[in-house]
N, C-alpha and C. Protein backbone atom coordinates (compact mmCIF):
# COMPACT_ATOMS: atom_id res chain seq x y z
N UNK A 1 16.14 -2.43 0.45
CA UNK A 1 14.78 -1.97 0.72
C UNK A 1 13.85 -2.53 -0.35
N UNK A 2 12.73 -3.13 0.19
CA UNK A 2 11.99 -3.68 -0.51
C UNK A 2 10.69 -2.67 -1.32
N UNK A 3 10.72 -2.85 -2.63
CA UNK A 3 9.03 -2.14 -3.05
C UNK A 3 7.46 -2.57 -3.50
N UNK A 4 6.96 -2.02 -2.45
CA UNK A 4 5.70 -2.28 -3.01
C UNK A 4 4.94 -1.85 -3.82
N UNK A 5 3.89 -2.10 -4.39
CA UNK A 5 2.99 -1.70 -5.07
C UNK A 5 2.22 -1.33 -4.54
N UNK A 6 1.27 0.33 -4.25
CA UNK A 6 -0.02 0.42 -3.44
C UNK A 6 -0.99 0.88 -4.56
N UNK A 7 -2.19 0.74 -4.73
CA UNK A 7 -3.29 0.99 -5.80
C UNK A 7 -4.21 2.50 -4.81
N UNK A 8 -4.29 3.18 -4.90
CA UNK A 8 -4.94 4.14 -4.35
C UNK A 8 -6.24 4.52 -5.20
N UNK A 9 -7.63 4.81 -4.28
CA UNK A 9 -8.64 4.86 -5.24
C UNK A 9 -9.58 6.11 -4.78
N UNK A 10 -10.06 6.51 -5.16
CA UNK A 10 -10.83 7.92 -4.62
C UNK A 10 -12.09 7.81 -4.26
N UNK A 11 -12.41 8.44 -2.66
CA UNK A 11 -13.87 8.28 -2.11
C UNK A 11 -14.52 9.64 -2.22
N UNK A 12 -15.55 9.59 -2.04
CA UNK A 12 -16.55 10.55 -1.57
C UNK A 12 -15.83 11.89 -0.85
N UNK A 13 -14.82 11.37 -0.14
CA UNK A 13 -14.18 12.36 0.72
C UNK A 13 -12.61 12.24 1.51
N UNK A 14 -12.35 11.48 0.24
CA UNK A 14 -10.63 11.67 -0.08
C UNK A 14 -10.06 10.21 -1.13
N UNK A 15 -9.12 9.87 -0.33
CA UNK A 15 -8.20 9.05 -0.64
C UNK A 15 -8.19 7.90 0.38
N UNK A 16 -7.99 6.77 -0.50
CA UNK A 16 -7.53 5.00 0.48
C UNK A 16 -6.57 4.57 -1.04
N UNK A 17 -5.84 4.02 -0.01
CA UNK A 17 -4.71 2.76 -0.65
C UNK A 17 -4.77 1.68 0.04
N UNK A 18 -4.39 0.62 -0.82
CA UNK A 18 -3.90 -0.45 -0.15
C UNK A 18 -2.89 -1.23 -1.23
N UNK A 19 -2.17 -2.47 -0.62
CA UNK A 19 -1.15 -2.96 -1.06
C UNK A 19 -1.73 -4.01 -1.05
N UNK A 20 -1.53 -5.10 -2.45
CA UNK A 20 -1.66 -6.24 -2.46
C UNK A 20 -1.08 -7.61 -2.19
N UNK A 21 0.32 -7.35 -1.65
CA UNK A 21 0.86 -8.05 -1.00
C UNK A 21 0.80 -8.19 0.22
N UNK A 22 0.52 -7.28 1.17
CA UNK A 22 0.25 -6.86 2.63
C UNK A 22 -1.25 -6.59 2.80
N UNK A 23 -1.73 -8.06 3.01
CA UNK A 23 -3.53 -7.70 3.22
C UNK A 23 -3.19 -6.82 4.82
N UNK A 24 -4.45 -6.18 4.61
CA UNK A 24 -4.93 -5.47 5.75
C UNK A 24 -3.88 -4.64 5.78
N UNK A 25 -3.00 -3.99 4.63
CA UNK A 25 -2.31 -2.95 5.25
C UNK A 25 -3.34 -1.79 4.23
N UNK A 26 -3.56 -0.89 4.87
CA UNK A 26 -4.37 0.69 4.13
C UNK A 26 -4.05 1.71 5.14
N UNK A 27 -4.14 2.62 4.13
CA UNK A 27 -3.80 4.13 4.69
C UNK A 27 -5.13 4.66 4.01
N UNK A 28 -5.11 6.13 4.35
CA UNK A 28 -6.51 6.54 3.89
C UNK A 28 -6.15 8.56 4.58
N UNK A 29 -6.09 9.37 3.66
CA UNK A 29 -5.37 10.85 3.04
C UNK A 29 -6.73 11.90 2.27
N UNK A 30 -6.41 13.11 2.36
CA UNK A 30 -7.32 13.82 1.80
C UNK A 30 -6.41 14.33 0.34
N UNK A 31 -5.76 14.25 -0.25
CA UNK A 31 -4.57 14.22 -1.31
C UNK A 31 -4.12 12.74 -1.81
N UNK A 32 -3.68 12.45 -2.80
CA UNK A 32 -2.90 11.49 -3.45
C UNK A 32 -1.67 11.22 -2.57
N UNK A 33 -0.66 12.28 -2.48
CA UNK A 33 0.15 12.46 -2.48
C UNK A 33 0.52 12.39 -0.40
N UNK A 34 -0.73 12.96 0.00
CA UNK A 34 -0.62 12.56 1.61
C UNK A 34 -1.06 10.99 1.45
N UNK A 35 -1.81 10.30 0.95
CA UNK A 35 -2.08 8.71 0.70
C UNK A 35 -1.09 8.35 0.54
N UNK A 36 -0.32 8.48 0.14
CA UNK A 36 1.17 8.20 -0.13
C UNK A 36 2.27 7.86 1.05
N UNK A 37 2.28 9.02 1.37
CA UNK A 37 3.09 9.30 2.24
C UNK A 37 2.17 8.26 3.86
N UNK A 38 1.39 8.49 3.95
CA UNK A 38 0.40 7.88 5.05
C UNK A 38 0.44 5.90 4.70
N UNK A 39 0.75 5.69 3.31
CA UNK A 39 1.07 4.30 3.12
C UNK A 39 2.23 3.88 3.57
N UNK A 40 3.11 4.80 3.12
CA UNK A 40 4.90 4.69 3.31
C UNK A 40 4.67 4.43 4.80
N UNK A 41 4.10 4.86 5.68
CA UNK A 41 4.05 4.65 7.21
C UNK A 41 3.20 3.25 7.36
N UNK A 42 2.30 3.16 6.88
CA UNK A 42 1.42 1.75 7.72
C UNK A 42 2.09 0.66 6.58
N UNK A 43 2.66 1.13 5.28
CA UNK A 43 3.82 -0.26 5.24
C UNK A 43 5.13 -0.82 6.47
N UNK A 44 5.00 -0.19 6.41
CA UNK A 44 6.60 0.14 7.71
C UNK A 44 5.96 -0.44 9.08
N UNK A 45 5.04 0.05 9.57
CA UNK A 45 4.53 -0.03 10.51
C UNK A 45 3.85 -1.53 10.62
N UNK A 46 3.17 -2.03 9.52
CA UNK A 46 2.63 -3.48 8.90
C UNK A 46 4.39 -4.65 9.13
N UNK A 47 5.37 -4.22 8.58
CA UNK A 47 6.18 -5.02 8.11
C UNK A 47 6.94 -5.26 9.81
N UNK A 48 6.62 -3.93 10.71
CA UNK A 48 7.74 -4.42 11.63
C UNK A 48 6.62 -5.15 12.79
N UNK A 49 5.41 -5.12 12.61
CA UNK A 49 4.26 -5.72 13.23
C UNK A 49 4.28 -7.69 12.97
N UNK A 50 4.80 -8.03 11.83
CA UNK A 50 5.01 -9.03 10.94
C UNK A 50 6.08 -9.63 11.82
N UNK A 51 7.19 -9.03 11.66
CA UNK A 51 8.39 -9.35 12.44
C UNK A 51 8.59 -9.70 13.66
N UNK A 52 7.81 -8.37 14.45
CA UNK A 52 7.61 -8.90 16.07
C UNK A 52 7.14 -9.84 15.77
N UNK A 53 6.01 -10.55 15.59
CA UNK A 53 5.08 -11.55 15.99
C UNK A 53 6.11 -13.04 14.78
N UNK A 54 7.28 -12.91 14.40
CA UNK A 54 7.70 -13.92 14.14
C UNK A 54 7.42 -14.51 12.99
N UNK A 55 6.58 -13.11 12.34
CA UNK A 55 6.03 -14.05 11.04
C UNK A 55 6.52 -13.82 9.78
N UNK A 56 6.64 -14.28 8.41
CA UNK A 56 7.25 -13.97 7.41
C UNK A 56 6.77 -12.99 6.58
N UNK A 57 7.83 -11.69 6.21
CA UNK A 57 7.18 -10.55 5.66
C UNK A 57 6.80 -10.88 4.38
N UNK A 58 6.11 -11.46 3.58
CA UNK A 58 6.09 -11.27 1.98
C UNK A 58 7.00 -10.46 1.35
N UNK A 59 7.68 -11.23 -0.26
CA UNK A 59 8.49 -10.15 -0.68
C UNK A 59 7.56 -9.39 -1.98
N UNK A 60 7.38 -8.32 -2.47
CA UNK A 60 7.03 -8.10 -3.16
C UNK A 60 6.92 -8.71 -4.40
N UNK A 61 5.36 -8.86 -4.97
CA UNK A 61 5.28 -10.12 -6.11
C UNK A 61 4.73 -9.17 -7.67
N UNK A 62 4.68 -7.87 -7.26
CA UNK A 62 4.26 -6.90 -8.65
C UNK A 62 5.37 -6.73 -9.64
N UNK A 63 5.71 -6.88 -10.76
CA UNK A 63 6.95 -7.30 -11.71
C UNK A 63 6.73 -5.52 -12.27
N UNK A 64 5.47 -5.24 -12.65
CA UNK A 64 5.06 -4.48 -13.43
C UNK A 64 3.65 -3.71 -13.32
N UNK A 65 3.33 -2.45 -13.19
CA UNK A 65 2.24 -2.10 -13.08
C UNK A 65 1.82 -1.22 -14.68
N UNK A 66 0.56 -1.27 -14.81
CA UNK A 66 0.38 0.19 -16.04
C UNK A 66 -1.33 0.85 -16.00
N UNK A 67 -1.59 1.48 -16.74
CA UNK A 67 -3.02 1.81 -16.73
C UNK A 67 -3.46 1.66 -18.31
N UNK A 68 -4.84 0.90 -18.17
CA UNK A 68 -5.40 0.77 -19.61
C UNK A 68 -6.05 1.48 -19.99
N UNK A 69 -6.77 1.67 -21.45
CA UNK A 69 -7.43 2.80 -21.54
C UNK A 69 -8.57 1.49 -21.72
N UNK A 70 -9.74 1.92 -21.34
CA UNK A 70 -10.89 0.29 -21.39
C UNK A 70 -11.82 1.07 -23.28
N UNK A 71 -11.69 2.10 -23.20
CA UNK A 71 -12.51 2.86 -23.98
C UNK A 71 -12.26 2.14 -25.40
């Protein structure tokens, strides 16, 4: 099983993620944690969409993620 990386960012009136390996894949949750879970599906759902149509899934290219402090 392959892993991705999803970046999740906060709106006005919830939650969006997306993955940078899988353009055009996003989910979008009123929680972190439903964003989450709502990604885990439109990855899945993205990767076997890929497949039908014959095309090559990307393998995950994130080695490492972290958060900076910019301050």
């Amino acid at each position: 099983m392959s892993r991705y990386v999803i970046l999740i960012e906060q709106s006005e009136d919830g939650f969006g993620a997306w993955c940078p390996d899988l353009p055009g894949c996003v989910a979008v949750g009123d929680t972190v944690s439903e964003t989450i879970e709502e990604m885990r599906g439109a990855i899945r759902f993205h990767i076997d969409g890929l497949r039908e149509e014959g095309l090559p899934v990307p393998a995950p290219s994130t080695v490492a993620s972290t958060e900076v402090d910019a301050a």
